[in-house]
C-alpha atoms as a PDB file:
ATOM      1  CA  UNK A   1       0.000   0.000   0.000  1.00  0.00           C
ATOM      2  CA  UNK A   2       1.219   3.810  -0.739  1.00  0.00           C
ATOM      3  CA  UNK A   3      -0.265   6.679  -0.137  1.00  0.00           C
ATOM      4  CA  UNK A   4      -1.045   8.201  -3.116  1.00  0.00           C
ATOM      5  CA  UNK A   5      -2.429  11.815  -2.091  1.00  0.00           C
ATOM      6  CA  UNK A   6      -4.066  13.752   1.100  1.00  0.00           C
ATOM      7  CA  UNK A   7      -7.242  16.030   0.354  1.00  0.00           C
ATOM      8  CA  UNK A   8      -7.636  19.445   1.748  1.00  0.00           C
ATOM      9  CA  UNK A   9     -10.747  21.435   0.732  1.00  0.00           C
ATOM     10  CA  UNK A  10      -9.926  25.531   0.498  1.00  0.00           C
ATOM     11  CA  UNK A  11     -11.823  28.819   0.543  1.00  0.00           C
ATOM     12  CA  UNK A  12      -8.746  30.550  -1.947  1.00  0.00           C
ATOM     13  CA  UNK A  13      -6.854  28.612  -4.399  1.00  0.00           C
ATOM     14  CA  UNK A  14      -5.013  31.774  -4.471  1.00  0.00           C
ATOM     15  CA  UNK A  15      -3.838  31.867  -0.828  1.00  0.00           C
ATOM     16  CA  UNK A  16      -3.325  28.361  -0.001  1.00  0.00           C
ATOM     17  CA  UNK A  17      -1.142  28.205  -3.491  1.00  0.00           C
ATOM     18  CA  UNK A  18       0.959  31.141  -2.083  1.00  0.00           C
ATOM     19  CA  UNK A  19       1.040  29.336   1.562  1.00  0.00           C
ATOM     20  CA  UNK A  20       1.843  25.892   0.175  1.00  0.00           C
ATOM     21  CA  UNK A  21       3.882  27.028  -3.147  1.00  0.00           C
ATOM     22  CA  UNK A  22       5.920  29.881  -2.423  1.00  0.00           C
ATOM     23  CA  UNK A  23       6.122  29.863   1.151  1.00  0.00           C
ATOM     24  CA  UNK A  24       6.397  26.115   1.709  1.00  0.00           C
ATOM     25  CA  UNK A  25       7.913  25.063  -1.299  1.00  0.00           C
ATOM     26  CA  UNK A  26       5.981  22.506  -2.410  1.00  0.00           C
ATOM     27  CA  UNK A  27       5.793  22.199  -6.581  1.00  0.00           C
ATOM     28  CA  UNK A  28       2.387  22.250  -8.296  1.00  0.00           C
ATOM     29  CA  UNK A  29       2.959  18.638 -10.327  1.00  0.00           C
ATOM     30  CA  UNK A  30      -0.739  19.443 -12.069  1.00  0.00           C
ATOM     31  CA  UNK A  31      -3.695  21.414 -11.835  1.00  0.00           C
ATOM     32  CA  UNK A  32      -7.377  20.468 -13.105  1.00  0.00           C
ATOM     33  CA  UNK A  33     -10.169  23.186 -13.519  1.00  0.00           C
ATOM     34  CA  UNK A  34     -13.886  22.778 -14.001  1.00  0.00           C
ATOM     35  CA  UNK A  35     -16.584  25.717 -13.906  1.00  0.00           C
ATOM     36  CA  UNK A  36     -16.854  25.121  -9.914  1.00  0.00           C
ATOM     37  CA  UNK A  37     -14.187  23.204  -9.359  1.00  0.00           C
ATOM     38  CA  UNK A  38     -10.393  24.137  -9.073  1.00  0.00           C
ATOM     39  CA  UNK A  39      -8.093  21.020  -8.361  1.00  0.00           C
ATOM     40  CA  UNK A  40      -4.228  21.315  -7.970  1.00  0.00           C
ATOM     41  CA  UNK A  41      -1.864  18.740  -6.988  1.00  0.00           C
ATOM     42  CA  UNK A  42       1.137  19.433  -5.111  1.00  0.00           C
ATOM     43  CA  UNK A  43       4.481  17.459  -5.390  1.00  0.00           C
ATOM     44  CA  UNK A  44       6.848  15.359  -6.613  1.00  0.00           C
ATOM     45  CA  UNK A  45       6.631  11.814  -9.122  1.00  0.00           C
ATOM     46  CA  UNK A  46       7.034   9.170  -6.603  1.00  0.00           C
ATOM     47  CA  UNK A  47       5.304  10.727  -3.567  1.00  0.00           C
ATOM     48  CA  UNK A  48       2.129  11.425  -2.214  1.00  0.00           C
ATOM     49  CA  UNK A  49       0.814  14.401  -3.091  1.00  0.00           C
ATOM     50  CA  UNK A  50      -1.225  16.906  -1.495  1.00  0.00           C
ATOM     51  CA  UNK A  51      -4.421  17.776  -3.438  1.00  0.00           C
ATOM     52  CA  UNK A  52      -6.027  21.622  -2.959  1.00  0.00           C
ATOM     53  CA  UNK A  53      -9.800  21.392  -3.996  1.00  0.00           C
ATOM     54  CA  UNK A  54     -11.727  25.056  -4.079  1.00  0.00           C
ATOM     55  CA  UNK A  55     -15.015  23.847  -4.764  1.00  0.00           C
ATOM     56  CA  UNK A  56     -18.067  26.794  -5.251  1.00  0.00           C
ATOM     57  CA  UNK A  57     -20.814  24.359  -4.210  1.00  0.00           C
ATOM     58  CA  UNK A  58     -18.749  23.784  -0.181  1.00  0.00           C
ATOM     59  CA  UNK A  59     -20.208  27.130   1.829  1.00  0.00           C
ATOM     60  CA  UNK A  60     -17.700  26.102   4.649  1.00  0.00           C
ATOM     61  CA  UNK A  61     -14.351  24.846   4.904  1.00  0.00           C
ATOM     62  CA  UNK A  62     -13.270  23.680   8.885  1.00  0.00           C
ATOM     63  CA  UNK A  63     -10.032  22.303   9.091  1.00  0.00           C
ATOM     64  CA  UNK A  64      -9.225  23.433  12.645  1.00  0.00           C
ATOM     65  CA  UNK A  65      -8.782  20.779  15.492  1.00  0.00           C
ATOM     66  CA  UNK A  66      -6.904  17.334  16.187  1.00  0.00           C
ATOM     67  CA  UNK A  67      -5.763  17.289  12.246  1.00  0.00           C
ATOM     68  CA  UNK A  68      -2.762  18.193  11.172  1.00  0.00           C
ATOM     69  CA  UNK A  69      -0.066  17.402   8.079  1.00  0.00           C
ATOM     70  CA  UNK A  70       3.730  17.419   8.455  1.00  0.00           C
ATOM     71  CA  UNK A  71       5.811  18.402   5.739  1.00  0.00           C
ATOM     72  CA  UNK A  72       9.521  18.076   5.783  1.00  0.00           C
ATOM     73  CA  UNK A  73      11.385  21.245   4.710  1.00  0.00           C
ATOM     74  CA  UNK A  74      14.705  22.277   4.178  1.00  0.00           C
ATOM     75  CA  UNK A  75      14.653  25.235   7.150  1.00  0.00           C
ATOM     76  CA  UNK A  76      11.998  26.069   8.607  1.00  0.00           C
ATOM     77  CA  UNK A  77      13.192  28.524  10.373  1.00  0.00           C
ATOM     78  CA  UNK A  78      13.303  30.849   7.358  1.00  0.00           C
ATOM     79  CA  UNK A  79       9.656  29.232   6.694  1.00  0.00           C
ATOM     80  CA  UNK A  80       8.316  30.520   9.592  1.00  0.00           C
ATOM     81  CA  UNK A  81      10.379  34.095   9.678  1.00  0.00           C
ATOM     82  CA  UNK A  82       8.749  34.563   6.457  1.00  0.00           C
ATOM     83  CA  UNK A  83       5.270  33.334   7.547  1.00  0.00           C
ATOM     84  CA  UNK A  84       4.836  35.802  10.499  1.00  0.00           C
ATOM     85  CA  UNK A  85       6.111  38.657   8.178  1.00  0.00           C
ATOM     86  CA  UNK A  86       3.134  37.457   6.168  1.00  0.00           C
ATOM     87  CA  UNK A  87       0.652  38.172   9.666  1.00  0.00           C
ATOM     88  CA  UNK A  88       0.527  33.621   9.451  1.00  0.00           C
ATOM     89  CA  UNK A  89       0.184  32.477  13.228  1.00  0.00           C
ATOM     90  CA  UNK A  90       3.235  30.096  14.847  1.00  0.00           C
ATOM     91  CA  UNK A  91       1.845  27.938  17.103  1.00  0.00           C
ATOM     92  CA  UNK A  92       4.590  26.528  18.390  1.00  0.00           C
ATOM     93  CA  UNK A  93       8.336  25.677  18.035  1.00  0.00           C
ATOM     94  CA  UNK A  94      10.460  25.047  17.537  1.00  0.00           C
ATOM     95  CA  UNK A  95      10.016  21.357  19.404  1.00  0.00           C
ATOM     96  CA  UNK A  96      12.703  19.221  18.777  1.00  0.00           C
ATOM     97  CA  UNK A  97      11.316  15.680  19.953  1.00  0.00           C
ATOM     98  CA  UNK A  98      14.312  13.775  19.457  1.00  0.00           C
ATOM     99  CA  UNK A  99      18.599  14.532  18.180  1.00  0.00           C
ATOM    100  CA  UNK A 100      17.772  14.990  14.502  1.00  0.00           C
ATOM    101  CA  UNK A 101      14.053  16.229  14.164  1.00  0.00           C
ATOM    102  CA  UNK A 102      12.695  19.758  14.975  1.00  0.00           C
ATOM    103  CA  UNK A 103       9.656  21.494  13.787  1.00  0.00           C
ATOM    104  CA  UNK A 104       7.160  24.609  13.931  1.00  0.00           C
ATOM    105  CA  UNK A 105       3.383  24.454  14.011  1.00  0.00           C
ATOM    106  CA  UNK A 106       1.581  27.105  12.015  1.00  0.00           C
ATOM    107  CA  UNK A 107      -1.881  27.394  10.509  1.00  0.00           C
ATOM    108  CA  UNK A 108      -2.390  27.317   6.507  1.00  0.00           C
ATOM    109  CA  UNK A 109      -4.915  29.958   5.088  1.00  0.00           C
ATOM    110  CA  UNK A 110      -8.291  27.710   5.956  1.00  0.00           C
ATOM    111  CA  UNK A 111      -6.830  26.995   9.688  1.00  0.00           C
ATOM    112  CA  UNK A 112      -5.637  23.717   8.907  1.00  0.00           C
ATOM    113  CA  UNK A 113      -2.250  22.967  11.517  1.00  0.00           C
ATOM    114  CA  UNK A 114       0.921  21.913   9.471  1.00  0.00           C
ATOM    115  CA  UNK A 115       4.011  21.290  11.052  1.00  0.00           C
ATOM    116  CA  UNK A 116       7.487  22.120   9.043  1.00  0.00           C
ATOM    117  CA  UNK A 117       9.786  19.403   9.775  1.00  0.00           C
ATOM    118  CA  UNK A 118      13.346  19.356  10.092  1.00  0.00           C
ATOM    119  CA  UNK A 119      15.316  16.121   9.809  1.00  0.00           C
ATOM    120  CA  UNK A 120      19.021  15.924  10.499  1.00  0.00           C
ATOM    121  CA  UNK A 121      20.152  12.802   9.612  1.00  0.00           C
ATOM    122  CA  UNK A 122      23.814  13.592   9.835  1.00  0.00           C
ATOM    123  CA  UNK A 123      24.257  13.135  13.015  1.00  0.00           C
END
């Protein structure tokens, strides 16, 4: 089994694309656009991807409480620094949990908690 992609229903393609695209990082492998439907795919071949839907006929998008994604960046301590410039909430961090992973908790456009992950397998 593989996990092929995550969902996440948004008010603004524009501003989660921003949040998730320029901020995060994350590539936009394909988009797919109906009348009341706007679908994009973020990603890479080979891994899961995380699907944006901004559908007209959804009145309300809730993605706050016990849900979260965690997506592993390169430093997400620039992430973040640009974030809050941006008036995006931290939430915490950064937690380091164990001798080669740290992370930040901020909120995506629609509320939505994803934490930016920092793995240091070096050590």
């Amino acid at each position: 089994m593989r996990l092929c992609w995550s969902t996440i229903y948004v008010k603004n393609m524009g501003e989660s694309l921003k949040f998730y695209s320029e901020f995060i990082g994350l590539n936009i492998h394909h988009r797919q656009t109906q009348p009341d439907v706007d679908m994009v795919y973020l990603g890479e071949d080979g891994q899961a991807y995380l699907e944006l839907i901004e559908d007209k006929a959804v009145e309300k998008v809730n993605l706050a409480g016990s849900y979260s994604i965690g997506l592993q960046v390169e430093n997400g301590q620039d992430i973040v620094d640009k974030l809050k410039a941006e008036g995006y909430t931290l939430l915490g961090g950064p937690i380091k949990p164990n001798v080669i992973t740290k992370f930040w908790v901020v909120q995506d456009p629609d509320g939505l908690k994803v934490q930016l992950v920092e793995i240091n397998d070096d050590l």
